[in-house]
C-alpha atoms as a PDB file:
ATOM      1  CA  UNK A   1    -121.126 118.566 -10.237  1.00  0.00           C
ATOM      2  CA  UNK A   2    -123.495 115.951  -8.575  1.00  0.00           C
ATOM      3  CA  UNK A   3    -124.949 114.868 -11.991  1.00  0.00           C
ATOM      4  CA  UNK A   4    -121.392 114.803 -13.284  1.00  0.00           C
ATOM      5  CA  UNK A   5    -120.761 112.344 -10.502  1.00  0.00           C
ATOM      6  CA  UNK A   6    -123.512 109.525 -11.085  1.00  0.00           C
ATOM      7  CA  UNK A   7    -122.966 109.531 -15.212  1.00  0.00           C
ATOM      8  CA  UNK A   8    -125.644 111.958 -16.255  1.00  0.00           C
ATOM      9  CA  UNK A   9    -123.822 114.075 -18.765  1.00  0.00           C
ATOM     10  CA  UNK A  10    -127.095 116.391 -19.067  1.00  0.00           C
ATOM     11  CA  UNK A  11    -130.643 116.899 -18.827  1.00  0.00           C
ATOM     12  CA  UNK A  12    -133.425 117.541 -20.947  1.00  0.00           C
ATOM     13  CA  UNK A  13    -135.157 119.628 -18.289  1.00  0.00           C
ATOM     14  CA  UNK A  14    -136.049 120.483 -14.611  1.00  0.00           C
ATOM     15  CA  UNK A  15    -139.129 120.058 -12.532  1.00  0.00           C
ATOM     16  CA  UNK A  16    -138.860 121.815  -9.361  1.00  0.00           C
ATOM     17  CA  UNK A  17    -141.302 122.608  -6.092  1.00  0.00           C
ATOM     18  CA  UNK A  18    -140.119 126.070  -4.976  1.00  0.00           C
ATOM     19  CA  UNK A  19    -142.476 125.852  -1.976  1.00  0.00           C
ATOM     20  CA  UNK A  20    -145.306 128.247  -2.061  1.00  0.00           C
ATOM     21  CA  UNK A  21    -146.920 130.958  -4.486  1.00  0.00           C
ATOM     22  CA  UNK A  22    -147.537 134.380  -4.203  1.00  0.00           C
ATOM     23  CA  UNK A  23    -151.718 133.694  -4.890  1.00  0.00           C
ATOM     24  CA  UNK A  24    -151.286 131.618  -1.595  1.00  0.00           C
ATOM     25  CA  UNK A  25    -149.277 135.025   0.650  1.00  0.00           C
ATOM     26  CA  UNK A  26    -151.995 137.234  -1.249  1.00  0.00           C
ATOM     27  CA  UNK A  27    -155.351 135.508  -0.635  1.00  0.00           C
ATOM     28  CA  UNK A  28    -156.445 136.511   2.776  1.00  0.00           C
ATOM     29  CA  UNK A  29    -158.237 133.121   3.946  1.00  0.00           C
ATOM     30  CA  UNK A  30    -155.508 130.744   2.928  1.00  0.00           C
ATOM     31  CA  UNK A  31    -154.015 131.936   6.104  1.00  0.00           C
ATOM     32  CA  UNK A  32    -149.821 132.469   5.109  1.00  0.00           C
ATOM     33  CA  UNK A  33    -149.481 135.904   6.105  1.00  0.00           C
ATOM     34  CA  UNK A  34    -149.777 137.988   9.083  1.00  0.00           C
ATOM     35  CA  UNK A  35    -150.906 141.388   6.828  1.00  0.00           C
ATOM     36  CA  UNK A  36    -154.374 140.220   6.827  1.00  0.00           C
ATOM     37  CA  UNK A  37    -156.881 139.532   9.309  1.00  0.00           C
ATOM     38  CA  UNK A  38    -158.235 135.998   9.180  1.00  0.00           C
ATOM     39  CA  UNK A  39    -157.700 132.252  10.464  1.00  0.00           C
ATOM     40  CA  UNK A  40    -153.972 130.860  10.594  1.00  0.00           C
ATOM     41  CA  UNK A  41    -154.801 127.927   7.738  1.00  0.00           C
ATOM     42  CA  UNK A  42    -151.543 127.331   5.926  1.00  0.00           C
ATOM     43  CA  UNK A  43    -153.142 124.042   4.171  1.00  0.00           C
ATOM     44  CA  UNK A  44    -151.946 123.950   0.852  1.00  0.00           C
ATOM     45  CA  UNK A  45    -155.319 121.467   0.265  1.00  0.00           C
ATOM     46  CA  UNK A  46    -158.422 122.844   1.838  1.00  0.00           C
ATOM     47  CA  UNK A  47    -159.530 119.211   1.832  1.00  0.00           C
ATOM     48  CA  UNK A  48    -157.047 118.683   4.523  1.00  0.00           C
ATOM     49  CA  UNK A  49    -158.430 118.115   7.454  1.00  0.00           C
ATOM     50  CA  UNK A  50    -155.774 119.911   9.696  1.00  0.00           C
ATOM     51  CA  UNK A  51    -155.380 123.641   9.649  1.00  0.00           C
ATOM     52  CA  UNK A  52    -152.334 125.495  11.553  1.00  0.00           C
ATOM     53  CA  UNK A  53    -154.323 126.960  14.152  1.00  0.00           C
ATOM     54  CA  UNK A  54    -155.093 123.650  15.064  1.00  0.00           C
ATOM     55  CA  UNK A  55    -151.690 122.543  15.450  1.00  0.00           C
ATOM     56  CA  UNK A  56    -150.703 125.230  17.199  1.00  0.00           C
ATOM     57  CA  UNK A  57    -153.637 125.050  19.515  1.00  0.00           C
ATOM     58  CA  UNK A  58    -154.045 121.792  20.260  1.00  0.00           C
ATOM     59  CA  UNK A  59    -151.092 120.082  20.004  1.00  0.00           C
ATOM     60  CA  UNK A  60    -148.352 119.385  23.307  1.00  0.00           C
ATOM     61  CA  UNK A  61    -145.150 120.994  23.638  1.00  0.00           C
ATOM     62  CA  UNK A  62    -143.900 118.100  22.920  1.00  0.00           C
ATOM     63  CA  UNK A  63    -145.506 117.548  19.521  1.00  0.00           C
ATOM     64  CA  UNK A  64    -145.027 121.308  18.598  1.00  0.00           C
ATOM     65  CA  UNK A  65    -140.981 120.230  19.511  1.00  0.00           C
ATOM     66  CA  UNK A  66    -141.224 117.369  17.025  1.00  0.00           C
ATOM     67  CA  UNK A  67    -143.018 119.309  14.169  1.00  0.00           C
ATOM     68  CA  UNK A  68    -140.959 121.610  14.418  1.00  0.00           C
ATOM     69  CA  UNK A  69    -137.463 119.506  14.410  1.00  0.00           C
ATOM     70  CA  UNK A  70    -139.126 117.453  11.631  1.00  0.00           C
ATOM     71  CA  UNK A  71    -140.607 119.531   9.367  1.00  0.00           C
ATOM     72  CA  UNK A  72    -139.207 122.984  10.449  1.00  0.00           C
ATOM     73  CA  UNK A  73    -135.400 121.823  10.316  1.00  0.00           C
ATOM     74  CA  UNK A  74    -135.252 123.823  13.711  1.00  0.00           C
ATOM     75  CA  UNK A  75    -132.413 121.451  15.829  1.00  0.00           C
ATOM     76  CA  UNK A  76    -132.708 123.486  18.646  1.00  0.00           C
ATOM     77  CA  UNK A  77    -136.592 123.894  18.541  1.00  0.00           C
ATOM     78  CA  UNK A  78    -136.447 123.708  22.742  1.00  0.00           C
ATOM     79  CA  UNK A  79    -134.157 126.666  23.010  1.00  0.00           C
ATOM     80  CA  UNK A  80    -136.451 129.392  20.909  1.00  0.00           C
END
């Protein structure tokens, strides 16, 4: 309905980002899930220079608060 709305009366394909793979749950030291033992990474670029375990150990309440209202789409982030 959206496309139907600005003009575009089709498309010739879609690319989409559906967020992560099931090589990334599945390999142990990328650090998604909580069925293996091993470091909480979650970079999706090992070149990155900021793992999750360093988030959630380092940063304040605060900045846990705004991570997770900005990039977690959790509104009430204080009240969990």
């Amino acid at each position: 309905a959206q496309l139907k709305w600005e003009g575009i009366d089709g498309v010739d394909g879609i690319l989409a980002d559906l967020g992560i793979s099931s090589h990334q749950i599945d390999t142990p030291d990328r650090g998604f899930s909580i069925r293996f033992d091993g470091l909480l990474d979650m970079r999706m670029n090992f070149s990155s220079p900021l793992s999750a375990m360093e988030v959630v150990n380092d940063y304040t309440e605060s900045e846990l608060i705004r991570v997770f209202k900005s990039y977690g789409e959790l509104n009430q982030a204080t009240r969990m």
